[in-house]
Protein backbone atom coordinates (compact mmCIF):
# COMPACT_ATOMS: atom_id res chain seq x y z
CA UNK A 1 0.00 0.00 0.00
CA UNK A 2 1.44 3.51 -0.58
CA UNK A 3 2.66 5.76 2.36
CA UNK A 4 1.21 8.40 3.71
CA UNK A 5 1.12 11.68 1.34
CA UNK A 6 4.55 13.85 2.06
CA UNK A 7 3.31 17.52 3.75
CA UNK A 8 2.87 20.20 1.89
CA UNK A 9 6.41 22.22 3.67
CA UNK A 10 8.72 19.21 3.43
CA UNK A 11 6.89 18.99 -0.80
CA UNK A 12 7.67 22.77 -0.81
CA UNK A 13 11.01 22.65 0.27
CA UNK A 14 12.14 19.44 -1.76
CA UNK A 15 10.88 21.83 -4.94
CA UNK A 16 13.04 24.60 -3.91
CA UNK A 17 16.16 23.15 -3.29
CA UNK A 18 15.57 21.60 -6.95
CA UNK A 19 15.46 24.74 -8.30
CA UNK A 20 18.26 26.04 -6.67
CA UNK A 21 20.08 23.27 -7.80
CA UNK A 22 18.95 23.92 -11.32
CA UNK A 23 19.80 27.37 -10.77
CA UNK A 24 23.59 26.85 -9.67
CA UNK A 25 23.60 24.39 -12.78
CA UNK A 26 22.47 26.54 -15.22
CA UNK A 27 24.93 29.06 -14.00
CA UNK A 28 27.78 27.03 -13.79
CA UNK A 29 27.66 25.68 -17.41
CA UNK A 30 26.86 29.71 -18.83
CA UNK A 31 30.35 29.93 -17.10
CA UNK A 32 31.74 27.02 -19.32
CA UNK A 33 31.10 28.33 -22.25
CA UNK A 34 31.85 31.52 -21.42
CA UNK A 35 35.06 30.55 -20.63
CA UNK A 36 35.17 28.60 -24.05
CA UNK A 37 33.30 30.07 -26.25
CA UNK A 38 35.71 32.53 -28.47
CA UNK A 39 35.65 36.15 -27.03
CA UNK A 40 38.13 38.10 -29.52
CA UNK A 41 38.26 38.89 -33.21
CA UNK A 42 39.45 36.12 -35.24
CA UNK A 43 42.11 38.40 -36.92
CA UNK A 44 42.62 41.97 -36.79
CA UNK A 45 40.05 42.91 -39.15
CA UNK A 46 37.16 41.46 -37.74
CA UNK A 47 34.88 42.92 -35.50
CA UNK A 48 34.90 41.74 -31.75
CA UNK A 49 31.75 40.06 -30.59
CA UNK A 50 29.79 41.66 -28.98
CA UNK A 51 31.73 45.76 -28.45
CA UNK A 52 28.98 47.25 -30.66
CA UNK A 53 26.62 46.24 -28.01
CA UNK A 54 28.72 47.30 -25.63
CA UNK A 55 28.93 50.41 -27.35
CA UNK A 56 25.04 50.94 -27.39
CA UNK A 57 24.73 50.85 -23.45
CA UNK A 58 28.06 53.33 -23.02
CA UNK A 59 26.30 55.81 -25.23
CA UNK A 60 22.58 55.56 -22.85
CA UNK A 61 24.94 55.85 -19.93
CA UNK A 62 26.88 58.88 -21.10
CA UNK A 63 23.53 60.91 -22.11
CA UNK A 64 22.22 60.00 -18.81
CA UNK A 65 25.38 61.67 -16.96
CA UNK A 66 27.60 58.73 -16.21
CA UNK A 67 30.53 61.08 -17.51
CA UNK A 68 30.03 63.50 -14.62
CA UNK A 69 29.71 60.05 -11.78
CA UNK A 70 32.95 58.86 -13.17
CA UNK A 71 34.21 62.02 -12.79
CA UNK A 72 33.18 61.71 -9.21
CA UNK A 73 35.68 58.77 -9.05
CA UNK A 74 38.76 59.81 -10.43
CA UNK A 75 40.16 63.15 -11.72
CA UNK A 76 40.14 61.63 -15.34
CA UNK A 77 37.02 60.07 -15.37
CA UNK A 78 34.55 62.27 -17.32
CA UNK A 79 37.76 62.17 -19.57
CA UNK A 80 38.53 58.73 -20.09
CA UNK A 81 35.05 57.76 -20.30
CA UNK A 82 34.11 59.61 -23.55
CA UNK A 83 37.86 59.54 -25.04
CA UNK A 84 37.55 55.29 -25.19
CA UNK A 85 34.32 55.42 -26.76
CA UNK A 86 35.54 57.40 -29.71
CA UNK A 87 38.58 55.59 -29.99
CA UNK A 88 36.46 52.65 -30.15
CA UNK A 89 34.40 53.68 -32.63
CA UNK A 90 37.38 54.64 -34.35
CA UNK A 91 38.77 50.95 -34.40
CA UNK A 92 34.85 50.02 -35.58
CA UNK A 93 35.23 52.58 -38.13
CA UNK A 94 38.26 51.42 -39.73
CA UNK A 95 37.17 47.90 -39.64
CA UNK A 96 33.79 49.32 -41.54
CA UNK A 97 32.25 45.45 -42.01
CA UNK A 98 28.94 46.69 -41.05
CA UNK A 99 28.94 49.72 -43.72
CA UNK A 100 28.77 52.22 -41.10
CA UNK A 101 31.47 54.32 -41.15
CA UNK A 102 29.67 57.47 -41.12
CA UNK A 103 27.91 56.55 -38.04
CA UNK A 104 31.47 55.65 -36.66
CA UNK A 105 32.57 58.97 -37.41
CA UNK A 106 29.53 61.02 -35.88
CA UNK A 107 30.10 58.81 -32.69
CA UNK A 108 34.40 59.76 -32.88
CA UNK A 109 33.25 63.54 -33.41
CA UNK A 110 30.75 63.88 -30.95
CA UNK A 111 33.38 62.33 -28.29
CA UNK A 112 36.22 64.61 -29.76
CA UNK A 113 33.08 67.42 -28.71
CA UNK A 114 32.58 67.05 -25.51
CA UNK A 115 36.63 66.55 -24.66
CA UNK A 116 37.03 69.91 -25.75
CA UNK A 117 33.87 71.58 -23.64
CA UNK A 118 34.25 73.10 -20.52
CA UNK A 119 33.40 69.63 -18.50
CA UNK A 120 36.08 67.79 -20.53
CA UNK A 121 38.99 70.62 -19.50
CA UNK A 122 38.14 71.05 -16.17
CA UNK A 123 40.45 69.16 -14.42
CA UNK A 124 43.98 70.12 -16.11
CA UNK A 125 45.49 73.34 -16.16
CA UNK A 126 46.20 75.91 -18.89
CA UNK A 127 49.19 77.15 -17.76
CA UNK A 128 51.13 74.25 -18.85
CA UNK A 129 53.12 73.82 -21.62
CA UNK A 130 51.72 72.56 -23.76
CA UNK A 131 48.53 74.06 -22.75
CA UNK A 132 46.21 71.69 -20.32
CA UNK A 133 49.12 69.35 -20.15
CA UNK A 134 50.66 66.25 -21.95
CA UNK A 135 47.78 64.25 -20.65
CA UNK A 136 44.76 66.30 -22.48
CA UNK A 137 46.54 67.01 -25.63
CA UNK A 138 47.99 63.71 -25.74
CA UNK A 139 44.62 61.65 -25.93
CA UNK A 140 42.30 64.23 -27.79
CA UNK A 141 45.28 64.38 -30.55
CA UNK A 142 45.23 60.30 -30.93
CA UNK A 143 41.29 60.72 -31.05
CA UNK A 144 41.54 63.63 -33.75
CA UNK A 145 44.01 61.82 -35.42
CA UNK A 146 41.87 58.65 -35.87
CA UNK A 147 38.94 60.70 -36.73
CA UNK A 148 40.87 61.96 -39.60
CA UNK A 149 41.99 58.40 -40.59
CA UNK A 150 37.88 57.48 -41.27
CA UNK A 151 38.09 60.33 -43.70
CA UNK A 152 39.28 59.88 -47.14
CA UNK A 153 42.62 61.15 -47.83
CA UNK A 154 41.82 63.96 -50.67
CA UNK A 155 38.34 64.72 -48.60
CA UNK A 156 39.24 65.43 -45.13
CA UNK A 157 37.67 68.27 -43.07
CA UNK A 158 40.08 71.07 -43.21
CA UNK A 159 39.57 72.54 -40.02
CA UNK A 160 39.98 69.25 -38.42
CA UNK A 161 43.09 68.81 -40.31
CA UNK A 162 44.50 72.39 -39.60
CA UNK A 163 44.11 71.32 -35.62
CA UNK A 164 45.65 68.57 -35.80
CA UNK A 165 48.74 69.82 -37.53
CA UNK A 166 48.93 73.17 -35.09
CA UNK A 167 48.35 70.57 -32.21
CA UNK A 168 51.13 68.07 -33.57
CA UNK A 169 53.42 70.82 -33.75
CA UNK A 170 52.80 72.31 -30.21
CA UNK A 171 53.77 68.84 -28.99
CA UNK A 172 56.47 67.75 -31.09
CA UNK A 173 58.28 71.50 -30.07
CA UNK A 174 57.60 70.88 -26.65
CA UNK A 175 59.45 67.49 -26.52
CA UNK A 176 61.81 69.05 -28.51
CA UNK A 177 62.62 72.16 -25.76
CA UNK A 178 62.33 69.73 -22.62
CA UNK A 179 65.15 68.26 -20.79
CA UNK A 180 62.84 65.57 -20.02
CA UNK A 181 61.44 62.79 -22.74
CA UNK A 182 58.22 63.14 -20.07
CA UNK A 183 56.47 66.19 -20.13
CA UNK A 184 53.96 67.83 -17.05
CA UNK A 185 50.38 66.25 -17.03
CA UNK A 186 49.85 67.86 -13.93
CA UNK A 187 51.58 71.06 -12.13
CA UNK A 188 54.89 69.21 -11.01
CA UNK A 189 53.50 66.06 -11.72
CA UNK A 190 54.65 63.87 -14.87
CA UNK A 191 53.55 60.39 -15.71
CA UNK A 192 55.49 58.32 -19.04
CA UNK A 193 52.45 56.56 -20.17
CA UNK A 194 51.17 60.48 -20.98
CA UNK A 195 53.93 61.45 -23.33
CA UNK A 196 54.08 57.85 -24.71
CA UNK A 197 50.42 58.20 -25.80
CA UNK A 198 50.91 61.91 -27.10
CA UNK A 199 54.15 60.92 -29.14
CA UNK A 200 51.91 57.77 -30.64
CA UNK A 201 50.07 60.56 -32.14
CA UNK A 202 53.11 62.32 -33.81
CA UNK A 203 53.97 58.98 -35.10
CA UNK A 204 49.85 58.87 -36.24
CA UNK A 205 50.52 62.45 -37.89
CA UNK A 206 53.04 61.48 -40.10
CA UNK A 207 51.71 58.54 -41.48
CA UNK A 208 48.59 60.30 -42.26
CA UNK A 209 50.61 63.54 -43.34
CA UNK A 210 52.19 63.94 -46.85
CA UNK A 211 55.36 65.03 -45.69
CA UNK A 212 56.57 63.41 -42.29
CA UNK A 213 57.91 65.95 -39.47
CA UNK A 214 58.48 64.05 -36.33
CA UNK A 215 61.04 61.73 -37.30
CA UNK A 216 63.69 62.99 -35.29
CA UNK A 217 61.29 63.80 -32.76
CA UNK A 218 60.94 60.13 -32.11
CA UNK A 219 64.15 59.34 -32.64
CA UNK A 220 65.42 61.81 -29.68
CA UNK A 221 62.55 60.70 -27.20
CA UNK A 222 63.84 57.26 -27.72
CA UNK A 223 67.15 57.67 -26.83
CA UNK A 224 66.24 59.18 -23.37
CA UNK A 225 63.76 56.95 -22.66
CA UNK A 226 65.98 54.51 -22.77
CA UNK A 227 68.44 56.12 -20.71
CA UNK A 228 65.42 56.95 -17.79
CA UNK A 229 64.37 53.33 -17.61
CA UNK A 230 63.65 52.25 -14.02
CA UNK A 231 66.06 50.22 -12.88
CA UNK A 232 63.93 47.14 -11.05
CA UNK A 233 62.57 46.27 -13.97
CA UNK A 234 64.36 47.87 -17.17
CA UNK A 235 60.51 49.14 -18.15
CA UNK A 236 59.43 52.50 -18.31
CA UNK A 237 58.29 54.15 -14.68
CA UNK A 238 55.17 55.00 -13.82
CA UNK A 239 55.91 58.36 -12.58
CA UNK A 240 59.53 60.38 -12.59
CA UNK A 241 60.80 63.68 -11.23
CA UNK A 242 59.53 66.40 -13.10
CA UNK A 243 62.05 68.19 -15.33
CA UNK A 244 64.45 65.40 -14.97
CA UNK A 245 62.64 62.49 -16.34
CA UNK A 246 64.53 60.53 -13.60
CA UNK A 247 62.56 57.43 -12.16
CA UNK A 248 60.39 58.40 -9.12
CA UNK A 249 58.28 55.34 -8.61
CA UNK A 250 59.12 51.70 -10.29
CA UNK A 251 56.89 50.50 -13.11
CA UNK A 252 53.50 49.82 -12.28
CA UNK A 253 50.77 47.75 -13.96
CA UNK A 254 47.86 50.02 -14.43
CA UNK A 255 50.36 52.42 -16.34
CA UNK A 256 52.57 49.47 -18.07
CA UNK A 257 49.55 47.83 -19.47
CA UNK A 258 48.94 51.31 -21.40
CA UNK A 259 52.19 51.83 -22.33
CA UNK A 260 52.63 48.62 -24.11
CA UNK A 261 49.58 49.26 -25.87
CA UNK A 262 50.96 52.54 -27.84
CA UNK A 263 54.59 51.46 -27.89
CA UNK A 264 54.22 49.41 -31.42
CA UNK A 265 53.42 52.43 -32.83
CA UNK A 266 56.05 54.51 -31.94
CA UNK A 267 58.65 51.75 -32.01
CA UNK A 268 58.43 48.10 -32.62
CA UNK A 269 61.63 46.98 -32.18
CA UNK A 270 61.66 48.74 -28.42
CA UNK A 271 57.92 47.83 -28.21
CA UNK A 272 58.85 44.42 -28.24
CA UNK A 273 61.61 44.39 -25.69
CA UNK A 274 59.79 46.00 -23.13
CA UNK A 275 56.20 43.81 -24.13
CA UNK A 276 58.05 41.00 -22.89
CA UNK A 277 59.91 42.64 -19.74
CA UNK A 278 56.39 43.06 -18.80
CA UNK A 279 54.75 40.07 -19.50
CA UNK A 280 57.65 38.44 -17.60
CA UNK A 281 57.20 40.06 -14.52
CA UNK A 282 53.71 41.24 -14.31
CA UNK A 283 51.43 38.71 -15.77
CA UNK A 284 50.48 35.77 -13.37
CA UNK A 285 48.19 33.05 -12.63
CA UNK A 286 46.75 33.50 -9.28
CA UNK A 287 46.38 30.17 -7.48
CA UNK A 288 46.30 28.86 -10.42
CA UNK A 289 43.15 30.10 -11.86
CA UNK A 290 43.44 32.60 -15.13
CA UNK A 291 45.84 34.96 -16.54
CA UNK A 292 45.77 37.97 -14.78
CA UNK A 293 48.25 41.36 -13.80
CA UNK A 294 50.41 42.44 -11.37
CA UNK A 295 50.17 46.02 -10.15
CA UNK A 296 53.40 45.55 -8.64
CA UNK A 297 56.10 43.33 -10.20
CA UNK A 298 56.81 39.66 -8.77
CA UNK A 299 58.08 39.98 -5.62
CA UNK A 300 57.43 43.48 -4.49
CA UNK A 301 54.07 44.78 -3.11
CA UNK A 302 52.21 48.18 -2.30
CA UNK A 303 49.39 50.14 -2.07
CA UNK A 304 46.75 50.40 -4.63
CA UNK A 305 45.28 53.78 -5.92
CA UNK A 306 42.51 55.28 -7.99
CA UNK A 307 44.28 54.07 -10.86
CA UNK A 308 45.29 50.49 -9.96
CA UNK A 309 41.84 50.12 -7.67
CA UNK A 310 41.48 47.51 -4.63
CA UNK A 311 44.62 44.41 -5.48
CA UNK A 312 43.66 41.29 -4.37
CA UNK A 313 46.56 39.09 -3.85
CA UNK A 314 48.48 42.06 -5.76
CA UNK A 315 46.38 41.61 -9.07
CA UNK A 316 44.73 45.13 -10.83
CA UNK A 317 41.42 44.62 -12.63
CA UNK A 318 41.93 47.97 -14.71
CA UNK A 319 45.55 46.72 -15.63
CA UNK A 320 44.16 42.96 -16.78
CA UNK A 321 41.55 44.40 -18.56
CA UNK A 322 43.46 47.19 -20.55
CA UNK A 323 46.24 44.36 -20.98
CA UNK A 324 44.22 42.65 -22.84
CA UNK A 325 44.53 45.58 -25.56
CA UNK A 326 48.26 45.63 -25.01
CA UNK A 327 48.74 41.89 -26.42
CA UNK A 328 46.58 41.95 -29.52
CA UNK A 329 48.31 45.81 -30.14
CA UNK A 330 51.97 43.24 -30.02
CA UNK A 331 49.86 39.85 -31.79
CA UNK A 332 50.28 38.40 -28.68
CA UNK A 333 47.14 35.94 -29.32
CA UNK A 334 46.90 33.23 -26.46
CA UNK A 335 47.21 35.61 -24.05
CA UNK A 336 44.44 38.12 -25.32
CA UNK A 337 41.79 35.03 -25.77
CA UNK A 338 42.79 34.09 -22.10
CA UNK A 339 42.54 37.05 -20.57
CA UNK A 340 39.20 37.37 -22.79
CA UNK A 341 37.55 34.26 -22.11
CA UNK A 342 38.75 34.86 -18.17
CA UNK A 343 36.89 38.67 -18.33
CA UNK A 344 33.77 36.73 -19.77
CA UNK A 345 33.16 34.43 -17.02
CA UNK A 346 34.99 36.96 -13.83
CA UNK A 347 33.54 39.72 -15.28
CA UNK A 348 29.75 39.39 -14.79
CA UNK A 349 28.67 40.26 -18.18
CA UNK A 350 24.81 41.02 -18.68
CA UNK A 351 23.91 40.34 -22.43
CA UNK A 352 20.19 41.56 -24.44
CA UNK A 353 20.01 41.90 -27.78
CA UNK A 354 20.38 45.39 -27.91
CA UNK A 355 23.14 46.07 -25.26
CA UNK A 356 26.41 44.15 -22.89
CA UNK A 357 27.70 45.45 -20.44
CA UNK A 358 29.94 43.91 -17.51
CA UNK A 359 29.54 44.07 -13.49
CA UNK A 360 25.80 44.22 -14.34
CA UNK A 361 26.58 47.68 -15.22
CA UNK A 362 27.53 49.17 -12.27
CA UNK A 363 30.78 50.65 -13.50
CA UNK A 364 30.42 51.64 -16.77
CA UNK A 365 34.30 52.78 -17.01
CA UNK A 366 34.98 49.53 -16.84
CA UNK A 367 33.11 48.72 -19.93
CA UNK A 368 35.19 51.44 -21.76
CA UNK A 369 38.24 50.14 -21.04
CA UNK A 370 36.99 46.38 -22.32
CA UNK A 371 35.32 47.39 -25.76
CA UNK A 372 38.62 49.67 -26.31
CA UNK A 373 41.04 47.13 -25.35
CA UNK A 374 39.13 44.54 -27.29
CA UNK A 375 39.25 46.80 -30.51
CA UNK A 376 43.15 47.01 -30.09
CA UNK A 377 45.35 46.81 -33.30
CA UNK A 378 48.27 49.21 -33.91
CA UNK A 379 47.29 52.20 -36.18
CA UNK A 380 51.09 53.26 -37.44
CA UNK A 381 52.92 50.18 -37.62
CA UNK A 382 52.40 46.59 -39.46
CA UNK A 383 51.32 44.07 -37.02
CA UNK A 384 54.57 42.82 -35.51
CA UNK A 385 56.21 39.22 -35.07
CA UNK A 386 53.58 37.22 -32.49
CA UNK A 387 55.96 37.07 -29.60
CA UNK A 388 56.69 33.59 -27.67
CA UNK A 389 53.90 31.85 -26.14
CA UNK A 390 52.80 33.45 -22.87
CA UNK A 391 49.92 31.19 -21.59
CA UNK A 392 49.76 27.22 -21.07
CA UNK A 393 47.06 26.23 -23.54
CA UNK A 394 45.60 24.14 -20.18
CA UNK A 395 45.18 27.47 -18.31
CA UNK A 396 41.08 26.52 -18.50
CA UNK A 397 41.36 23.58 -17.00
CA UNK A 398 41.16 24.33 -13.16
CA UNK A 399 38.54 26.94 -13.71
CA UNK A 400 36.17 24.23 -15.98
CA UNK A 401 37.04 21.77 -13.18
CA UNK A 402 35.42 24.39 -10.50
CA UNK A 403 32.81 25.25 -12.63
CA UNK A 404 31.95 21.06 -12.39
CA UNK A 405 32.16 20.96 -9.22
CA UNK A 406 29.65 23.41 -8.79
CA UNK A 407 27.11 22.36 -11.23
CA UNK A 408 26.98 18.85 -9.57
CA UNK A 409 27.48 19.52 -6.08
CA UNK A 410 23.75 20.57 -5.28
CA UNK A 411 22.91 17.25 -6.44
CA UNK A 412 24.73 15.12 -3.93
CA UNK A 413 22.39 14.93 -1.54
CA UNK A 414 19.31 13.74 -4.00
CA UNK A 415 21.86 11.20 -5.55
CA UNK A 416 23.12 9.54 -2.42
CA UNK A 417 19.92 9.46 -0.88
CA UNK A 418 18.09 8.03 -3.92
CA UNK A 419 21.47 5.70 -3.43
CA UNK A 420 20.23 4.34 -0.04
CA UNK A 421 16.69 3.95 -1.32
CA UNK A 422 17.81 1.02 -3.66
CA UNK A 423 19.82 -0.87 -1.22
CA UNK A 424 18.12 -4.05 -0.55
């Protein structure tokens, strides 16, 4: 005869735990093929999966003020957050699969617009030479030089063009005059990676100009760079004694991961020499589990900043996500689908058909710094030599073996018990 019916509670709680089992499941095998599935370009030209989405939700979240919260954050927020998404659309623009360069351009120009308003000024000073500081005229001359580079040679707009040569020529005479191959981004404050992203756009300028100018430019910044190279690591510091140039403060992650990403273009032969120095001593695998980045190199430890944020176990999310950019800029493959793949299943992404964006959103920085880095190809020089291999092509194993384990652990219970049910 049949047993008595179970109650209702012990019914209602049997359900439940099912469907938190299913749940954890569910969620555990997204992660697989996250972590699988691929999460970069297939080659250089192709368009990244998913950064036009990405894209989409940046664009909502700047109209609706997130510019002015990041602000809030960091002194360069407002300015980082609307410089990335033109140079991303840049990167889409040049690819131009879709047929939408125009709209790339209108997207490039309306970032390049609101750099140059009052908002996008506000934090750097005039009084520096050049005006506003390395930093400012640094980035918006990259992003006016790619929105140049969507334009047709014989049709591009001549007051953009006149800029960009008066601005070109403010900073190439500046590095020229200084003692220093780093110039102020702040009052008394200089920082390499400012001056290495505002000499990638002299290098920009004469490939897109008909008669080169900043040849020797280079050529002299090189030279004492090299001889200013901090001497822990044989990298480039993150910040020096203004003037000088002299190392103040030994190479750091969240600045490296940047620096290697414009370096190609100024320089591949140097570009590759210090690519690897860094890869060598700041890219690790954390208990085993992903690719990640060093703020600090091996061995040596310290505090984290605005630019580094919180370093758990001495890793910096901004400086894994923007190296991601920094080895497809030196075709450095394996380790930008690892440390894509990783981002997929670490970094929370949220996908609809319209929009992506990662950490549910809540930082929408962050997602700037992704789509760019994912977009990353050098815009002056040929894609260089792919470097040595940098990742163990079993890095996913540990992380599919957690993600097992936790899609099958709710189920222990229910299996052993149904276990003891068929003993005899």
């Amino acid at each position: 005869m049949p047993g008595p019916p179970t109650p209702l509670p012990r019914r209602m709680l049997r359900w439940s735990r099912r469907l938190a089992a299913v749940v954890v499941s569910v969620c555990a095998l997204a992660g697989v093929v996250r972590l699988v599935a691929p999460a970069t370009a297939a080659s250089s030209a192709d368009e990244p999966p998913g950064v036009r989405r990405q894209l989409a939700f940046l664009r909502a979240e700047l109209d609706s003020g997130a510019g002015e919260q990041a602000q809030a954050l960091f002194p360069e927020g407002y300015f980082f957050l609307h410089v990335l998404y033109g140079l991303t659309w840049v990167e889409l623009g040049m690819r131009d699969q879709a047929g939408e360069r125009e709209a790339a351009l209108r997207e490039a120009r309306w970032a390049l617009g609101r750099l140059e308003s009052p908002a996008g000024r506000a934090p750097f000073s005039p009084d520096l030479t050049p005006s506003y500081g390395v930093f400012y005229r640094g980035w918006c001359n990259w992003l006016r030089g790619g929105v140049l580079s969507l334009q047709p040679a014989g049709r591009r707009d001549p007051a953009e063009l006149r800029r960009f040569e008066s601005d070109s020529a403010e900073l190439g005479e500046t590095f020229d005059d200084s003692g220093s191959p780093y110039l102020a981004a702040y009052p008394g404050q200089a920082w390499p990676v400012d001056s290495t992203v505002a000499m990638a756009s002299l290098r920009l300028h004469d490939r897109l100009a008909t008669t080169p100018r900043y040849s020797r430019t280079t050529a002299r910044w090189l030279q004492s760079v090299r001889a200013r190279l901090d001497p822990r690591t044989g990298l480039m510091p993150h910040r020096v004694e203004p003037g000088t140039g002299e190392p103040a403060e030994v190479a750091r992650g969240s600045s490296q991961s940047m620096i290697q990403r414009f370096l190609p273009d100024i320089d591949p032969a140097f570009a590759a020499e210090q690519y690897t120095r860094f890869r060598d001593r700041y890219v690790v695998t954390p208990l085993g589990l992903g690719p990640a980045v060093r703020e600090y190199p091996e061995g040596m430890d310290g505090p984290g900043d605005v630019d580094s944020g919180p370093l758990p176990l001495g890793v910096s999310l901004s400086a894994t996500a923007v190296t991601l950019g920094a080895a497809q800029a030196h075709g450095d493959t394996p380790l930008a689908s690892a440390l894509a793949n990783y981002g997929e299943l670490a970094g929370l992404p949220l996908d609809t058909p319209w929009t992506k964006r990662y950490a549910f959103g809540l930082l929408p920085i962050g997602d700037a710094f992704l789509a760019w880095s994912k977009t990353a190809r050098p815009w002056v020089a040929s894609p260089p030599a792919p470097p040595g291999a940098s990742v163990a092509p079993w890095w996913r194993v540990p992380l599919l073996a957690l993600l097992a384990l936790a899609g099958t652990a709710p189920w222990l219970p229910a299996l052993r018990r149904r276990g003891r049910t068929r003993r005899p």
